[in-house]
N, C-alpha and C. Protein backbone atom coordinates (compact mmCIF):
# COMPACT_ATOMS: atom_id res chain seq x y z
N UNK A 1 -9.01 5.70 11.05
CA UNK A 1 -8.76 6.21 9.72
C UNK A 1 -7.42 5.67 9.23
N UNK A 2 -7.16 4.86 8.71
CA UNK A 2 -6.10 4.35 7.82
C UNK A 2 -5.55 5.55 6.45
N UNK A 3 -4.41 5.39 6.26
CA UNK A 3 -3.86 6.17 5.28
C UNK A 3 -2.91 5.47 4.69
N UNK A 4 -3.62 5.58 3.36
CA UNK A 4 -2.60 4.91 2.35
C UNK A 4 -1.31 5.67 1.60
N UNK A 5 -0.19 5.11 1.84
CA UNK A 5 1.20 5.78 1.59
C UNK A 5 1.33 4.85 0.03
N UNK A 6 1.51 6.12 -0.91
CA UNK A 6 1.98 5.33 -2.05
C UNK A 6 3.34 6.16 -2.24
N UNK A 7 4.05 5.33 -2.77
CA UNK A 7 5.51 5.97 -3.40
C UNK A 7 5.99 4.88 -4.73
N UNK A 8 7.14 5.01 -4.45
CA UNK A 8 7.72 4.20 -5.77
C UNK A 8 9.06 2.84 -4.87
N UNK A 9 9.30 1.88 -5.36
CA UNK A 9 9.95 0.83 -4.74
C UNK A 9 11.43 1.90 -4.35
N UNK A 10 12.11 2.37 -5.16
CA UNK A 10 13.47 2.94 -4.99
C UNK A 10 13.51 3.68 -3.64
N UNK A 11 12.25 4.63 -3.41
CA UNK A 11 11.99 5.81 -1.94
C UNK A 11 12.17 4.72 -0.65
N UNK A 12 11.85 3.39 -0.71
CA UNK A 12 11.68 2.63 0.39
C UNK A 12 13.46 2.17 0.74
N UNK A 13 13.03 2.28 2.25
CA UNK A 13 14.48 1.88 2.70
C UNK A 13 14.50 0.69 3.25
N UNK A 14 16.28 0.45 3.65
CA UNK A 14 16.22 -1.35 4.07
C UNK A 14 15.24 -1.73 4.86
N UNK A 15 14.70 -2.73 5.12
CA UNK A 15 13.78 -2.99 5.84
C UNK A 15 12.07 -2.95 5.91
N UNK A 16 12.30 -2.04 4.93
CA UNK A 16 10.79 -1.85 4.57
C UNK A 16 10.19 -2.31 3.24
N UNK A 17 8.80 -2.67 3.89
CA UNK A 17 7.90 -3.33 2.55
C UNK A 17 7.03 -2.59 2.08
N UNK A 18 6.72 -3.19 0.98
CA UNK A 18 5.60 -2.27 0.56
C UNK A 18 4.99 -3.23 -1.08
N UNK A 19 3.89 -3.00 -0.50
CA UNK A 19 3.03 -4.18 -2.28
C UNK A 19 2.67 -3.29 -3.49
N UNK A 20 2.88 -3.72 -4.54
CA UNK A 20 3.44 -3.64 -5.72
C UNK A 20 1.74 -3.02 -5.99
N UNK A 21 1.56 -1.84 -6.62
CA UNK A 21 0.37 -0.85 -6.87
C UNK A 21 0.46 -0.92 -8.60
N UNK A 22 1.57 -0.58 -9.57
CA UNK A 22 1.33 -0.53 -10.50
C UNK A 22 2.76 -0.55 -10.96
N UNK A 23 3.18 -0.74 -12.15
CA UNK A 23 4.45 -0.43 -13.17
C UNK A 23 4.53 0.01 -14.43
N UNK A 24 5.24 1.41 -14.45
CA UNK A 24 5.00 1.95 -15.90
C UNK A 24 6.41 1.10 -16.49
N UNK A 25 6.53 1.97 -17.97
CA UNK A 25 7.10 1.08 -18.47
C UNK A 25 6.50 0.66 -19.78
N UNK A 26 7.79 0.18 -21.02
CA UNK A 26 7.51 -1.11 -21.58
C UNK A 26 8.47 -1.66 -21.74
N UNK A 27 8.77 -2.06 -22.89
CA UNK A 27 9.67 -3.19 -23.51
C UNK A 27 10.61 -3.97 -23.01
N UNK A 28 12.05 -4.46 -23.00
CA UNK A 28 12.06 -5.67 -22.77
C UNK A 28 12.35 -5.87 -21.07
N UNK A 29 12.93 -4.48 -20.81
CA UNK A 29 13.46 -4.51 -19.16
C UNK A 29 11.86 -4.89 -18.78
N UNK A 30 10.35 -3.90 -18.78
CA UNK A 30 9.74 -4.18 -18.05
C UNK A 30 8.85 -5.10 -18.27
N UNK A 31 9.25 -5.95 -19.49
CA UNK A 31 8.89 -7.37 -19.46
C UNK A 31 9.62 -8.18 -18.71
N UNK A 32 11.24 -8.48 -18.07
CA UNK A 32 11.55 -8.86 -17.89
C UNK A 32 11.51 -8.75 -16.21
N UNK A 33 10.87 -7.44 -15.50
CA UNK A 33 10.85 -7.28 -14.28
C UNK A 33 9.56 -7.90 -13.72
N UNK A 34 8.63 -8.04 -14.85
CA UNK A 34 7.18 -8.82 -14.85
C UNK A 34 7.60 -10.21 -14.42
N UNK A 35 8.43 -10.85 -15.41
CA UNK A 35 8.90 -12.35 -15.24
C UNK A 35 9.65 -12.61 -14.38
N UNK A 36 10.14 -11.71 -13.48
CA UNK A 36 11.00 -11.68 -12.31
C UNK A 36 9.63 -11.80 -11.06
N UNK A 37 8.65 -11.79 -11.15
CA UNK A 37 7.83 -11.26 -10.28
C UNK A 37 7.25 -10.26 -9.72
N UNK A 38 7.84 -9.18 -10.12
CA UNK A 38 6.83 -7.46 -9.49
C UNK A 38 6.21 -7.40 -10.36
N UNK A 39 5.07 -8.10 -9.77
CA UNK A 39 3.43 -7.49 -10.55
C UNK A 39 2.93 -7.02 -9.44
N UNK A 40 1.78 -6.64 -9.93
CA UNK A 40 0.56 -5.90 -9.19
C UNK A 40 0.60 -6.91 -7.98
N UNK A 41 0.25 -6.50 -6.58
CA UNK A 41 0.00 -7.26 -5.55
C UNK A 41 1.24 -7.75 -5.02
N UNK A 42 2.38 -8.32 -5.44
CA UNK A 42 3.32 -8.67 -5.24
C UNK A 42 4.24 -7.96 -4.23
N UNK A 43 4.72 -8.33 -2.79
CA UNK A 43 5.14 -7.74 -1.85
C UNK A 43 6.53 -7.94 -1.65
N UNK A 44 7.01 -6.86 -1.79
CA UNK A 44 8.56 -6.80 -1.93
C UNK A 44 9.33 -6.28 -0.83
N UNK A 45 10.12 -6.08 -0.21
CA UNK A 45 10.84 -6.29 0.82
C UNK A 45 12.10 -5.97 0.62
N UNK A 46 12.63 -4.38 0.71
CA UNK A 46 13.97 -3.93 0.39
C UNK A 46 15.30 -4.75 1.57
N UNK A 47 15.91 -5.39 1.48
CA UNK A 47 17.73 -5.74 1.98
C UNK A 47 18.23 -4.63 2.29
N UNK A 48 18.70 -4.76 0.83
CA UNK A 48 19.86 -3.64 0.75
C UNK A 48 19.68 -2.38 -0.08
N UNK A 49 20.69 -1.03 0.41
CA UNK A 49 20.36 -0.16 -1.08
C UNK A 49 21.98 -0.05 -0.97
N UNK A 50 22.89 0.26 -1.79
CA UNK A 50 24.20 0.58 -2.05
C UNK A 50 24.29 1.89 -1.67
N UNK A 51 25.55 2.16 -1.09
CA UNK A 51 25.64 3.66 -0.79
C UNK A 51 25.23 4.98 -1.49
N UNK A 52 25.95 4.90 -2.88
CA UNK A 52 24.89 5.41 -3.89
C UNK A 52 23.80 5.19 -4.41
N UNK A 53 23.10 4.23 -3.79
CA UNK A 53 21.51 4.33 -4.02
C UNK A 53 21.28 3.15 -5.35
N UNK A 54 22.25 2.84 -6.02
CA UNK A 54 22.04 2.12 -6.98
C UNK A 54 23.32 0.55 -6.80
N UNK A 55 22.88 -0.37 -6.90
CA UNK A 55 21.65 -1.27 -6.98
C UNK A 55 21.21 -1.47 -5.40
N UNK A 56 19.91 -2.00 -6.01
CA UNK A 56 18.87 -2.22 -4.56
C UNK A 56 18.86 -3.85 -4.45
N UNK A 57 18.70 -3.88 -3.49
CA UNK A 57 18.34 -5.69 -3.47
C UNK A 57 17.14 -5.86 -2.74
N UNK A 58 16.55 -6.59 -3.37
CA UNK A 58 15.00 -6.86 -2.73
C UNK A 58 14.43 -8.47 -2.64
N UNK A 59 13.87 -8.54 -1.99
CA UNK A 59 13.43 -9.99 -1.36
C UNK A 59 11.77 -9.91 -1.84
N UNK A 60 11.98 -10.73 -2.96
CA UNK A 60 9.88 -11.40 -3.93
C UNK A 60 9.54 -12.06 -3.82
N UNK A 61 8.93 -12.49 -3.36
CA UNK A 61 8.51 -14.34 -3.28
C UNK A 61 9.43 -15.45 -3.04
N UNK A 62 10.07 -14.94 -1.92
CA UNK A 62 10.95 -15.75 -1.50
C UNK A 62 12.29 -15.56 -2.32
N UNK A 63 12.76 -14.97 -2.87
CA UNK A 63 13.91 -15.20 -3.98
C UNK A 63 14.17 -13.01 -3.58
N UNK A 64 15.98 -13.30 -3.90
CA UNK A 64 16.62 -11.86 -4.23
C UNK A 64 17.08 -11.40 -5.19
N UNK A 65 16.47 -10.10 -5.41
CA UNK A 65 16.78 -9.91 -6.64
C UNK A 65 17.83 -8.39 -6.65
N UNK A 66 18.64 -7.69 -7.59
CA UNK A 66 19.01 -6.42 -7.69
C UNK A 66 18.64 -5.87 -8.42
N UNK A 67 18.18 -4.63 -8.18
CA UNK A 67 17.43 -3.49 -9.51
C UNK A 67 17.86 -2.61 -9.68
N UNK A 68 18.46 -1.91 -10.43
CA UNK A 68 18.66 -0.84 -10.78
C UNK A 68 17.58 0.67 -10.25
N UNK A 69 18.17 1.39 -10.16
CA UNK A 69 17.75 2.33 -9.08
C UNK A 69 16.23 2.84 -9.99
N UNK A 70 16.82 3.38 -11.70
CA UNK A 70 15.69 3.61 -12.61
C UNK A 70 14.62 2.15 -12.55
N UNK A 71 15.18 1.30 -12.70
CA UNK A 71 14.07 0.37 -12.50
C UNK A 71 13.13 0.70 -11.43
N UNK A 72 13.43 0.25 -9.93
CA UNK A 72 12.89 0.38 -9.10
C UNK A 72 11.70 1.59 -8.65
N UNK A 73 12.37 2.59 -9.66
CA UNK A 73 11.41 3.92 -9.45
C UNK A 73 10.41 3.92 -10.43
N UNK A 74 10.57 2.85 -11.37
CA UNK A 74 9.56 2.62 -12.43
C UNK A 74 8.10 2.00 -11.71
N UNK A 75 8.36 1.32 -10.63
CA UNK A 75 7.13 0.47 -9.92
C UNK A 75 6.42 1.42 -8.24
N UNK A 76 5.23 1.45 -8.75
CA UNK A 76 4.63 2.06 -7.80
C UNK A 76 3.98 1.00 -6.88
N UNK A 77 4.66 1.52 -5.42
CA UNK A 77 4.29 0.46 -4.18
C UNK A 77 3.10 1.26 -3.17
N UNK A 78 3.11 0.48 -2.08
CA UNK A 78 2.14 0.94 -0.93
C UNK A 78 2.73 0.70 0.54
N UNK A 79 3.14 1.55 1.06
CA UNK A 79 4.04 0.96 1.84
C UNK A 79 2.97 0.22 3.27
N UNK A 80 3.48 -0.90 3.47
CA UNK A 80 2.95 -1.92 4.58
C UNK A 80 3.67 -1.59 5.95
């Protein structure tokens, strides 16, 4: 029996992955997190989180990026 863990990118800690389920959202930030690469399917891979939790750094398709903590909680993952 497998069990699927969904949360949001921000809940995940260093080290852990988890593929990209959905992103609410509109205008230009979450157009611009689209063109960054977190779409649907897309497997992301938390680094770092800052002591206060804000910014995160995450590893997309090969490339690092930093998100803002509201960002990150905007995208719903699956953790792997």
């Amino acid at each position: 029996m497998e069990v699927e863990m969904e949360m949001t990118l921000d809940k995940l800690k260093p080290k852990q992955k988890g593929k990209i389920l959905s992103s609410k959202g509109s205008g230009d930030v979450h157009r611009r997190l689209l063109e960054m690469g977190l779409v649907k399917g897309a497997v992301v891979e938390v680094e770092k989180v800052a002591p206060l939790g804000d910014p995160i750094e995450v590893k997309v398709k090969g490339y690092h990026l930093s998100l803002r903590k509201e960002e990150a909680a905007k995208l719903a993952v699956e953790l792997l």
